[in-house]
N, C-alpha and C. Protein backbone atom coordinates (compact mmCIF):
# COMPACT_ATOMS: atom_id res chain seq x y z
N UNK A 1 1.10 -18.88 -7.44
CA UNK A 1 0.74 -17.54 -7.00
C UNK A 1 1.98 -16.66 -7.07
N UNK A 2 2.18 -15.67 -7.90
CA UNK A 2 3.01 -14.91 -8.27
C UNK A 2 2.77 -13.12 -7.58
N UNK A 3 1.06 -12.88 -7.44
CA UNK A 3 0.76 -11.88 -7.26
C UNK A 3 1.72 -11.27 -5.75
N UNK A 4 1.91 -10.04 -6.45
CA UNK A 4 2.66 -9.27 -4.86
C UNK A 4 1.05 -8.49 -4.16
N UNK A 5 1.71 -8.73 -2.82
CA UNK A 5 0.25 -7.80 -2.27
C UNK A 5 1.23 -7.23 -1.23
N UNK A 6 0.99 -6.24 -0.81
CA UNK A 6 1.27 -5.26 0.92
C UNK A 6 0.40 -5.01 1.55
N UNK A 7 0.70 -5.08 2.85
CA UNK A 7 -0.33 -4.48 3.84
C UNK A 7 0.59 -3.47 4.43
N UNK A 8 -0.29 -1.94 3.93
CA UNK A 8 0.67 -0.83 4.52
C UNK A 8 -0.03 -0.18 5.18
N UNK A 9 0.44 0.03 7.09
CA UNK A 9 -0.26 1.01 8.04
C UNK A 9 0.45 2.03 7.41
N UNK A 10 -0.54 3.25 7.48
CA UNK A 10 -0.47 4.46 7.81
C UNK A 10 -0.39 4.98 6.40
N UNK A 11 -0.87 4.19 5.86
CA UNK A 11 -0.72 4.76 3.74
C UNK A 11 -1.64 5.69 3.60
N UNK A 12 -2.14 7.05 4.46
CA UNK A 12 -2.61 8.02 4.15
C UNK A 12 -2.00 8.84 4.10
N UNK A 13 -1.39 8.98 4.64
CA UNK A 13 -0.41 10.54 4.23
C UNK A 13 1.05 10.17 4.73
N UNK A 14 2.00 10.76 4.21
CA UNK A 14 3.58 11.00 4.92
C UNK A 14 4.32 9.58 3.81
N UNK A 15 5.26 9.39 4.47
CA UNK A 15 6.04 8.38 3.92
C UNK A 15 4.91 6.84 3.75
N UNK A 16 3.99 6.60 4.74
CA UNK A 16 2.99 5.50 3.95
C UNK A 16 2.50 5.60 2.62
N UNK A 17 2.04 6.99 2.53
CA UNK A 17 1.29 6.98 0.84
C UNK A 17 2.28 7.21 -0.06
N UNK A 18 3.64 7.65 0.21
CA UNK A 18 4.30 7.47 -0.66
C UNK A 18 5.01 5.90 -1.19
N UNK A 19 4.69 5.36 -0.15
CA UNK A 19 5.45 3.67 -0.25
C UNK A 19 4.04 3.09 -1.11
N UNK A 20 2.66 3.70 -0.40
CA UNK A 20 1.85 2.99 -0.95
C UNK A 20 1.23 3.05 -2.88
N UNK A 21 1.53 4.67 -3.03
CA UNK A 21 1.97 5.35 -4.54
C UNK A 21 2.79 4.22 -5.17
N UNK A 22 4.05 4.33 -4.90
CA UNK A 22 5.37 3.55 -5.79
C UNK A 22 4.95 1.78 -5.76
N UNK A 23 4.61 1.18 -4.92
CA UNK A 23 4.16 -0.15 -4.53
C UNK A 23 3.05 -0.56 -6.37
N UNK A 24 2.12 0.71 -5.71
CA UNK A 24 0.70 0.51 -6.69
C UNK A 24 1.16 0.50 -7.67
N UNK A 25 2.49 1.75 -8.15
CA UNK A 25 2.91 1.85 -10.08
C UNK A 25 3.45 0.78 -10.06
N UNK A 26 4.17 -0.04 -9.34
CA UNK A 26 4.86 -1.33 -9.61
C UNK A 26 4.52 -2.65 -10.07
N UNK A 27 2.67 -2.43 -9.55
CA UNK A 27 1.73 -3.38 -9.70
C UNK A 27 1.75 -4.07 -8.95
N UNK A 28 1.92 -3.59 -7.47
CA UNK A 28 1.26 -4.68 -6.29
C UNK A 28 -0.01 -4.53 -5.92
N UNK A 29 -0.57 -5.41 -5.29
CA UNK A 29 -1.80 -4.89 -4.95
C UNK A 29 -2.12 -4.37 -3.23
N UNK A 30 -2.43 -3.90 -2.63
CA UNK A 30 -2.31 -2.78 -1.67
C UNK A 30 -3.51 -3.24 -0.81
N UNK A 31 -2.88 -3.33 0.34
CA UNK A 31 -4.46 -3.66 1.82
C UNK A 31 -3.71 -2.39 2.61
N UNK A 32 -4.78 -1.47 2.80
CA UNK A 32 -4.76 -0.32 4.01
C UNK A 32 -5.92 -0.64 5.01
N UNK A 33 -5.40 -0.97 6.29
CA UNK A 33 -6.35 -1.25 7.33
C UNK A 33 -6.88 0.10 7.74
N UNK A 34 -8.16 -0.21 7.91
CA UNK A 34 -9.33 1.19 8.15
C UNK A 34 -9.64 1.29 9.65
N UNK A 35 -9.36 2.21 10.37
CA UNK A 35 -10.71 2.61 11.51
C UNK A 35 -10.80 3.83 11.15
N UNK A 36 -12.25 3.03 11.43
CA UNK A 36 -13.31 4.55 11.63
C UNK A 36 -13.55 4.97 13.14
């Protein structure tokens, strides 16, 4: 298992979606925990 994954709070706006942006072009794959 080689795959990179993150789990990034707060990857909607501010410095999260930007970590979560650069992460994704890098080719990780990305978990954002949801509440509704």
């Amino acid at each position: 298992m080689s795959e990179r994954i993150a789990l990034v709070t707060g990857g909607s706006r501010g410095l999260g979606k930007n970590a979560v942006l650069k992460l994704a072009a890098e080719g990780t794959g990305i978990t954002l925990p949801w509440n509704n």
